[in-house]
PDB file of N, CA and C in Angstrom:
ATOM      1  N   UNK A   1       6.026   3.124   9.428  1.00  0.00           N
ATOM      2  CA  UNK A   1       6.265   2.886   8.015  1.00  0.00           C
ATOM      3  C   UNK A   1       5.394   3.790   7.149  1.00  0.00           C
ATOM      4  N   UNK A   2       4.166   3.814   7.574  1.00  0.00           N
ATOM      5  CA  UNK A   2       3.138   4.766   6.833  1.00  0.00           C
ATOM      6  C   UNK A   2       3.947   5.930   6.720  1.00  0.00           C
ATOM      7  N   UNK A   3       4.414   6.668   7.942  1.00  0.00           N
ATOM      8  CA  UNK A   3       4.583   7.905   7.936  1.00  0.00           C
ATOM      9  C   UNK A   3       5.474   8.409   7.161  1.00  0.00           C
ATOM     10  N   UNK A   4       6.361   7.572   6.843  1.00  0.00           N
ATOM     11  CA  UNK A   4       7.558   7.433   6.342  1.00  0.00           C
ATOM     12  C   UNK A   4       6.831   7.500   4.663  1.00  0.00           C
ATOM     13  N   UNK A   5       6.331   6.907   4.282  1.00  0.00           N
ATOM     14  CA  UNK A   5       5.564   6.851   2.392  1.00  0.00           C
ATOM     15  C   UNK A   5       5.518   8.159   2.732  1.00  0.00           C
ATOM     16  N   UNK A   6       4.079   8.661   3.757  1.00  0.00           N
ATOM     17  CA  UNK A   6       3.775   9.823   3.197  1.00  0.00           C
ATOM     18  C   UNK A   6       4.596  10.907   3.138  1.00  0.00           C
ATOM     19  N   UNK A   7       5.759  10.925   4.100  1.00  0.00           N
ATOM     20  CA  UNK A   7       6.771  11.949   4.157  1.00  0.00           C
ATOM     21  C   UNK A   7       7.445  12.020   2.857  1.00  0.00           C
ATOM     22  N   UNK A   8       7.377  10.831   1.958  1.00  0.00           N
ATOM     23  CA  UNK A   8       8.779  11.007   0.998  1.00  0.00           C
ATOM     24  C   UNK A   8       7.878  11.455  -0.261  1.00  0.00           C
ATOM     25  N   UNK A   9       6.765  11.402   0.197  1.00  0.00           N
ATOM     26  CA  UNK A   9       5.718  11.299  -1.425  1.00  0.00           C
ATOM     27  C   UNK A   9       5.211  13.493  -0.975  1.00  0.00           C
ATOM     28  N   UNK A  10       5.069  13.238   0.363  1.00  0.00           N
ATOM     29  CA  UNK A  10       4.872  15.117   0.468  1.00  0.00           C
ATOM     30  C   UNK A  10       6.113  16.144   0.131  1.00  0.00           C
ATOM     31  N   UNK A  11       7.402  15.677   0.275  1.00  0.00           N
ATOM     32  CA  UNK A  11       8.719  16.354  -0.305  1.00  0.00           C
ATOM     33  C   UNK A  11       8.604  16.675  -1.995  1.00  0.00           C
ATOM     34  N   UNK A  12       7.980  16.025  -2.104  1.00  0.00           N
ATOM     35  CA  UNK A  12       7.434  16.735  -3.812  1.00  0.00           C
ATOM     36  C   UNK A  12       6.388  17.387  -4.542  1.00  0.00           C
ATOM     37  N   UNK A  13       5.666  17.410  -3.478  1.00  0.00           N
ATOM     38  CA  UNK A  13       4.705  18.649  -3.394  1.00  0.00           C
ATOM     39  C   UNK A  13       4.941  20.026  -4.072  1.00  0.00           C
ATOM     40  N   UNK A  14       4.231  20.711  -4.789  1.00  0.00           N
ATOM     41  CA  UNK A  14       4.502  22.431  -4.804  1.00  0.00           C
ATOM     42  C   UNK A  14       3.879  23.357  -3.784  1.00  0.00           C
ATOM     43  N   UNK A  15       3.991  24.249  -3.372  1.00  0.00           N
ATOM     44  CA  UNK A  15       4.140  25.691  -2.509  1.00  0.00           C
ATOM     45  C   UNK A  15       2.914  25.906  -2.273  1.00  0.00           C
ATOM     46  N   UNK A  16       2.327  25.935  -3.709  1.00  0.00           N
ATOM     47  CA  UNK A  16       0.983  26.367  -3.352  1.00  0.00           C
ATOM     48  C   UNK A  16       0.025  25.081  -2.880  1.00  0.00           C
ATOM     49  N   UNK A  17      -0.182  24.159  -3.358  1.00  0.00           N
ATOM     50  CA  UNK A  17      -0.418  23.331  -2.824  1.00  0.00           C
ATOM     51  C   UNK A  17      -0.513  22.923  -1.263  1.00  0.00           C
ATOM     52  N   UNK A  18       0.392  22.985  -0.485  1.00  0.00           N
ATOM     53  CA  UNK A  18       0.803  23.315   0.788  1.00  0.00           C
ATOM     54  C   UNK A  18       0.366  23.833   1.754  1.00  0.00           C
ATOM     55  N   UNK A  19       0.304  25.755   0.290  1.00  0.00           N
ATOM     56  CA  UNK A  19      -0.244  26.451   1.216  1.00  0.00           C
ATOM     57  C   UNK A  19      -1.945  26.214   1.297  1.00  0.00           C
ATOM     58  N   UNK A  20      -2.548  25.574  -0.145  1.00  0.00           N
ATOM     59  CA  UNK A  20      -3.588  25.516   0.467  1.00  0.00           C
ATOM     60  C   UNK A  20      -4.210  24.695   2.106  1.00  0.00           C
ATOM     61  N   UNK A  21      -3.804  23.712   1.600  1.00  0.00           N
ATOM     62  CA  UNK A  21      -3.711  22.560   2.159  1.00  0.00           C
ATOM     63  C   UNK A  21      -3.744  23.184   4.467  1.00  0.00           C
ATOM     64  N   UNK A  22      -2.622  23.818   4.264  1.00  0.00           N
ATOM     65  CA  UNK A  22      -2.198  24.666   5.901  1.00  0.00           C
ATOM     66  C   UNK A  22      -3.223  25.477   6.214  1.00  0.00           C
ATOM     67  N   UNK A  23      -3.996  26.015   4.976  1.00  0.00           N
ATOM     68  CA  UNK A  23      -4.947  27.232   5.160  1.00  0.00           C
ATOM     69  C   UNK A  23      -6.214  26.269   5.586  1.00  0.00           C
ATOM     70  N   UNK A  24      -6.853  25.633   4.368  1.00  0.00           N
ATOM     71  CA  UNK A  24      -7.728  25.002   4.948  1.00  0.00           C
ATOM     72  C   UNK A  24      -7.582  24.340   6.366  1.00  0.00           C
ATOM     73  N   UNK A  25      -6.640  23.497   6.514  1.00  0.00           N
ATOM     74  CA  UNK A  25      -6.361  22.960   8.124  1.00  0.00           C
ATOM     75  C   UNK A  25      -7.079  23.701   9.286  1.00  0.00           C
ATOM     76  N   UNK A  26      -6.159  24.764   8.955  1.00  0.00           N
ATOM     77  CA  UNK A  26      -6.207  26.599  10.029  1.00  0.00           C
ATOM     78  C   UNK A  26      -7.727  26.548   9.957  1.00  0.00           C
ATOM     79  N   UNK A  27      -7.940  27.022   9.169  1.00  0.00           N
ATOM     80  CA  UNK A  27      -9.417  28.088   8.591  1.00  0.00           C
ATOM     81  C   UNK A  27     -10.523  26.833   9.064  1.00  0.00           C
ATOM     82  N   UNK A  28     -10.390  25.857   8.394  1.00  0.00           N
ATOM     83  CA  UNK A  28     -11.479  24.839   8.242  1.00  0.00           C
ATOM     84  C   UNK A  28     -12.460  25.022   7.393  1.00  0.00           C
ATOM     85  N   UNK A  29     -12.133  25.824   6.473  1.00  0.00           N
ATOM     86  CA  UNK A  29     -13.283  25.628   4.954  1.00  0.00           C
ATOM     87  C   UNK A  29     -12.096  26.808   4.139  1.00  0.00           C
ATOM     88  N   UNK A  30     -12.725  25.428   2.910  1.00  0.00           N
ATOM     89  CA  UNK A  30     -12.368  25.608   1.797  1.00  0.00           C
ATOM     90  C   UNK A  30     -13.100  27.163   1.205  1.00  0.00           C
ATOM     91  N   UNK A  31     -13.941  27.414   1.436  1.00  0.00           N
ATOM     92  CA  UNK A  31     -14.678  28.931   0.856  1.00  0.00           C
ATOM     93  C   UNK A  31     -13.408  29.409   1.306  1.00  0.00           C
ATOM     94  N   UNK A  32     -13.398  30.099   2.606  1.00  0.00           N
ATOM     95  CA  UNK A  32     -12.662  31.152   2.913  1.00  0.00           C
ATOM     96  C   UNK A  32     -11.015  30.802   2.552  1.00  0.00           C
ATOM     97  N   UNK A  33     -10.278  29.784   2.218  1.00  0.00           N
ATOM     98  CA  UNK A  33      -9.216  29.488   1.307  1.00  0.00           C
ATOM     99  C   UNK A  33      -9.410  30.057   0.350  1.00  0.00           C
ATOM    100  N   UNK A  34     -10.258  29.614  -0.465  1.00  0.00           N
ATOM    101  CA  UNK A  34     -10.598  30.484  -1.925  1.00  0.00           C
ATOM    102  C   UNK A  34     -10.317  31.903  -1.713  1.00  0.00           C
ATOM    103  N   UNK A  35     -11.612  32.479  -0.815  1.00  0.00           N
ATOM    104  CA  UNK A  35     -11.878  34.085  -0.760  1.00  0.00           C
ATOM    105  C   UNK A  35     -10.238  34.695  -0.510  1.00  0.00           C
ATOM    106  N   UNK A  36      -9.606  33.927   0.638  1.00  0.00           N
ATOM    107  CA  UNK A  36      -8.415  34.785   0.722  1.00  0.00           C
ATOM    108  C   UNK A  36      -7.462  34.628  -0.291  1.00  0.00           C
ATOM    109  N   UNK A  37      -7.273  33.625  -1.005  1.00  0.00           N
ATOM    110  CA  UNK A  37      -6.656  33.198  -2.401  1.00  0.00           C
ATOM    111  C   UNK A  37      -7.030  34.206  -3.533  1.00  0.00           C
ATOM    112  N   UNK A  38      -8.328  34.422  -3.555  1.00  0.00           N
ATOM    113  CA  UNK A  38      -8.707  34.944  -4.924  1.00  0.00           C
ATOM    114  C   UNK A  38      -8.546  33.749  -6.411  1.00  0.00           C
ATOM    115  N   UNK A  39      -9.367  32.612  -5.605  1.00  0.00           N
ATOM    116  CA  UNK A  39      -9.453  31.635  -6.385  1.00  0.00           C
ATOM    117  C   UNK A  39     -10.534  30.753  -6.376  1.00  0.00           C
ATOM    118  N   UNK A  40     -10.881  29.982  -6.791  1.00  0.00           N
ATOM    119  CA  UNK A  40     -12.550  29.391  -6.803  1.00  0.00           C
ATOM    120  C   UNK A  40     -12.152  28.520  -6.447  1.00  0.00           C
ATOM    121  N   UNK A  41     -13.549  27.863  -5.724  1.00  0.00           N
ATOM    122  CA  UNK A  41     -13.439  27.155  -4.597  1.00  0.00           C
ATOM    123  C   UNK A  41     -12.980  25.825  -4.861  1.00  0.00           C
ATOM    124  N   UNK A  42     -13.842  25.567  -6.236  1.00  0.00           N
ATOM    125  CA  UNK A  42     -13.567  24.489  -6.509  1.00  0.00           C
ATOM    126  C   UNK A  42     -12.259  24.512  -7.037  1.00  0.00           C
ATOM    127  N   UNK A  43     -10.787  25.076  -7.285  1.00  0.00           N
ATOM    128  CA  UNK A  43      -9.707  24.854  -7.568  1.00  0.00           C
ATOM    129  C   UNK A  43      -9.637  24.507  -6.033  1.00  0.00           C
ATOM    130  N   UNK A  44      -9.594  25.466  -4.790  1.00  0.00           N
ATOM    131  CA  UNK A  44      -8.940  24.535  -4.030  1.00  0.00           C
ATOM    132  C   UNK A  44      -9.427  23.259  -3.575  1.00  0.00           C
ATOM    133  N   UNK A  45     -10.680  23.090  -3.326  1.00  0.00           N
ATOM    134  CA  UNK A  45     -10.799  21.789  -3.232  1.00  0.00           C
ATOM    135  C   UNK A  45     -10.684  20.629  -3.830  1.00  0.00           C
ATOM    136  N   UNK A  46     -10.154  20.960  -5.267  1.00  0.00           N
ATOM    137  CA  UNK A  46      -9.803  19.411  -6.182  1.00  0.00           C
ATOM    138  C   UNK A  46      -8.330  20.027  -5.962  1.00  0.00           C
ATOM    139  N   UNK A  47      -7.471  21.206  -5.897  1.00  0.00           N
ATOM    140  CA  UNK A  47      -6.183  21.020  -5.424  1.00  0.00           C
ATOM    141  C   UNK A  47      -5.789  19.972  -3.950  1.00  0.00           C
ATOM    142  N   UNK A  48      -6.723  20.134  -2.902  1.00  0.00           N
ATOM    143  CA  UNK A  48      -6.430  19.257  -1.908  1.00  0.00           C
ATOM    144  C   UNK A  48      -7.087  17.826  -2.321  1.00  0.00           C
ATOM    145  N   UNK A  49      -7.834  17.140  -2.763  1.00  0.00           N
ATOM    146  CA  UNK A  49      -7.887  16.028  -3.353  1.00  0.00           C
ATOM    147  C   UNK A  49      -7.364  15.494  -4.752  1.00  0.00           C
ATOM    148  N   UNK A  50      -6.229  15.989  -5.135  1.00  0.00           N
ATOM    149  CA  UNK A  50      -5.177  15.559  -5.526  1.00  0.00           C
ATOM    150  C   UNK A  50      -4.244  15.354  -4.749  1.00  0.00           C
ATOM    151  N   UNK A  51      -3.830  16.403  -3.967  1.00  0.00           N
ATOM    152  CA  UNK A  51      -2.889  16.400  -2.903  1.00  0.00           C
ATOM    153  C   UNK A  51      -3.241  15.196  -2.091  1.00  0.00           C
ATOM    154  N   UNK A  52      -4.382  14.279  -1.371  1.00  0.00           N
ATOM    155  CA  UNK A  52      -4.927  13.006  -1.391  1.00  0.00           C
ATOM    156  C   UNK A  52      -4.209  12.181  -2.204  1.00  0.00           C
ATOM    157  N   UNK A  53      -4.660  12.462  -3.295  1.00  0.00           N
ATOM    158  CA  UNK A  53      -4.800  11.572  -4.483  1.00  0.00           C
ATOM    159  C   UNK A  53      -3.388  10.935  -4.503  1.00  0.00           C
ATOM    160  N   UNK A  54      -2.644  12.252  -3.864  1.00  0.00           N
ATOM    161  CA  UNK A  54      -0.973  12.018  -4.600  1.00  0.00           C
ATOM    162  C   UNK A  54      -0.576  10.849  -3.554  1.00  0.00           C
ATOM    163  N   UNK A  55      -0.792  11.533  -1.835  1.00  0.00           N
ATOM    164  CA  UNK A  55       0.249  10.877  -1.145  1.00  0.00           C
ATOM    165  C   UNK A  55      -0.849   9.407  -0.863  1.00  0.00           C
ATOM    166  N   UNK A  56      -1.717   9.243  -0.877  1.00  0.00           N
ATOM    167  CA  UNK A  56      -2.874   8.162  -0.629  1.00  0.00           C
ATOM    168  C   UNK A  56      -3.313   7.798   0.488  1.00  0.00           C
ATOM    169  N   UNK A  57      -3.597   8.908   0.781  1.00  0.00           N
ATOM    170  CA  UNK A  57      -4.305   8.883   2.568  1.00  0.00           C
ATOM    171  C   UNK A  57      -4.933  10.719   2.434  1.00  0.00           C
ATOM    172  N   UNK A  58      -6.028  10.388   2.793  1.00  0.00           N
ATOM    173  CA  UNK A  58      -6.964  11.223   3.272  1.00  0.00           C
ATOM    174  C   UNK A  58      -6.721  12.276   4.298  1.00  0.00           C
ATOM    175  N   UNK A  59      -6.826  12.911   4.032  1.00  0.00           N
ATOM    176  CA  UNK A  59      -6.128  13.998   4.843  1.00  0.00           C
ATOM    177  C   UNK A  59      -7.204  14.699   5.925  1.00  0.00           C
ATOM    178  N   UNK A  60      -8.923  15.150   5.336  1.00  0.00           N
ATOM    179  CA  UNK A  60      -9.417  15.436   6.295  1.00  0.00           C
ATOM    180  C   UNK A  60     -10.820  14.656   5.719  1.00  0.00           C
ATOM    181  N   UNK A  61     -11.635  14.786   6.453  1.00  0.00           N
ATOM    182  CA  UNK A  61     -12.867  14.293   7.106  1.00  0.00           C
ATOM    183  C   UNK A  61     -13.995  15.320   6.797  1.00  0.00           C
ATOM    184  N   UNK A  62     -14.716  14.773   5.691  1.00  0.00           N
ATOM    185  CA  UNK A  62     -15.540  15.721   4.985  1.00  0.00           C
ATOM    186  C   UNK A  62     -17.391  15.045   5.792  1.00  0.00           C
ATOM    187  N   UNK A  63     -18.199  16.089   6.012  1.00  0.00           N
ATOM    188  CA  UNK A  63     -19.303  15.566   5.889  1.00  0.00           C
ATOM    189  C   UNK A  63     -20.303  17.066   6.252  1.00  0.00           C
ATOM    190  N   UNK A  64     -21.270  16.566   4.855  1.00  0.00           N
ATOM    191  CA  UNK A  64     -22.164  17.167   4.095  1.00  0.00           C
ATOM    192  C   UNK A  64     -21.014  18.623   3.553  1.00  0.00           C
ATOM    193  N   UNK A  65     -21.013  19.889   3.767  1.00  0.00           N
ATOM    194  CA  UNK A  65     -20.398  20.863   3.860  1.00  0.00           C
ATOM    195  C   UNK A  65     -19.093  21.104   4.663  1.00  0.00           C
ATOM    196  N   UNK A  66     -18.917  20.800   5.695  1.00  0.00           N
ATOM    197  CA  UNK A  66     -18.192  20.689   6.996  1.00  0.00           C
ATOM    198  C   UNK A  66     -16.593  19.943   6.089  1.00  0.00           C
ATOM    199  N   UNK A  67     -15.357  20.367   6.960  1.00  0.00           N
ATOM    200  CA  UNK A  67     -13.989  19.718   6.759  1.00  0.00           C
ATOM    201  C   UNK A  67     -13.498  20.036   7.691  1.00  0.00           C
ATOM    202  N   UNK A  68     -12.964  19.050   7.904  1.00  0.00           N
ATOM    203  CA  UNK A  68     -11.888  18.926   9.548  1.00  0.00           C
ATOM    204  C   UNK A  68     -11.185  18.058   8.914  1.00  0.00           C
ATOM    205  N   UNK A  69      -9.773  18.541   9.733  1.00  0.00           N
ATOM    206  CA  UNK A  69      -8.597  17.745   9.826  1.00  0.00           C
ATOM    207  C   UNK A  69      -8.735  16.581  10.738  1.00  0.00           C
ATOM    208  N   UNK A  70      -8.122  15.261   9.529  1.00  0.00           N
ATOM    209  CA  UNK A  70      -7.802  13.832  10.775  1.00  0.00           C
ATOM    210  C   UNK A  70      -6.965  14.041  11.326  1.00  0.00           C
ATOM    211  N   UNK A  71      -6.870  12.317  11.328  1.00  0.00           N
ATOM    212  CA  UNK A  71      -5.135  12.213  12.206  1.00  0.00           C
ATOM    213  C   UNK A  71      -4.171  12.187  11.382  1.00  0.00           C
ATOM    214  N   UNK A  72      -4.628  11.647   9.865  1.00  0.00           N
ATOM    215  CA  UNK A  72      -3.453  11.558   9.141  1.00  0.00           C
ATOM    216  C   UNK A  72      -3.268  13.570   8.823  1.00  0.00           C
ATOM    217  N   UNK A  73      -3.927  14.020   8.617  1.00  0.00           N
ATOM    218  CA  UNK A  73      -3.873  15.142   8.295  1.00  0.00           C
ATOM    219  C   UNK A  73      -3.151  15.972   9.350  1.00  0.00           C
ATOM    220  N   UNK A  74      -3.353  15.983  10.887  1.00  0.00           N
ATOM    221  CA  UNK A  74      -2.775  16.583  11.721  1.00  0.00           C
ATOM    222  C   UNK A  74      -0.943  16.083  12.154  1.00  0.00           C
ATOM    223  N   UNK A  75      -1.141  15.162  11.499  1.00  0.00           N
ATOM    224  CA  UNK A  75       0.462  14.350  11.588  1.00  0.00           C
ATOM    225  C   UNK A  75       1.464  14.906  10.378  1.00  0.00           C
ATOM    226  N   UNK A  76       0.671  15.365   9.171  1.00  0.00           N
ATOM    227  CA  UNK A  76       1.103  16.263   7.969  1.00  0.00           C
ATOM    228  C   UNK A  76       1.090  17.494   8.369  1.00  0.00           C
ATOM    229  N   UNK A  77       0.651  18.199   8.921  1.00  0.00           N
ATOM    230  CA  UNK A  77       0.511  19.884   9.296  1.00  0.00           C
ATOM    231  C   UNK A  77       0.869  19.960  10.140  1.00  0.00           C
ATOM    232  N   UNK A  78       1.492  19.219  11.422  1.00  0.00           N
ATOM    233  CA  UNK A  78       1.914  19.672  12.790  1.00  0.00           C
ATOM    234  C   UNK A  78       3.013  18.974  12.706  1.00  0.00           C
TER     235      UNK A  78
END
């Protein structure tokens, strides 16, 4: 049932969004999203915690500096 919310609430997503979202996954930090973006850091990282915000589940697993993808997050990207 979960999977199902978050699927219908991620179909309305925009592009870029997405792409951040796939990059960070990949990469595993938000810096180097930015650097290859040509965008500050802090846009992508309050772009992916909206992207949170939107579907309401946490996507990765933050601690101190460090981001990794969960489970809900690896069930969205794979």
């Amino acid at each position: 049932m979960l999977n199902q919310i978050v699927m219908n609430r991620v179909s309305k997503m925009n592009l870029t969004t997405l792409k951040y979202f796939i990059s960070v996954a990949s990469l595993g930090s938000i810096t180097e999203v930015a650097k290859e973006a040509y965008v500050s850091q802090s846009a992508v990282s309050k772009t992916i915690k909206q992207l949170e915000e939107e579907i309401g589940v946490e996507l990765f697993d933050r601690e101190g500096r460090t981001i990794k993808l969960n489970q809900q997050g690896k069930f969205l990207c794979f």
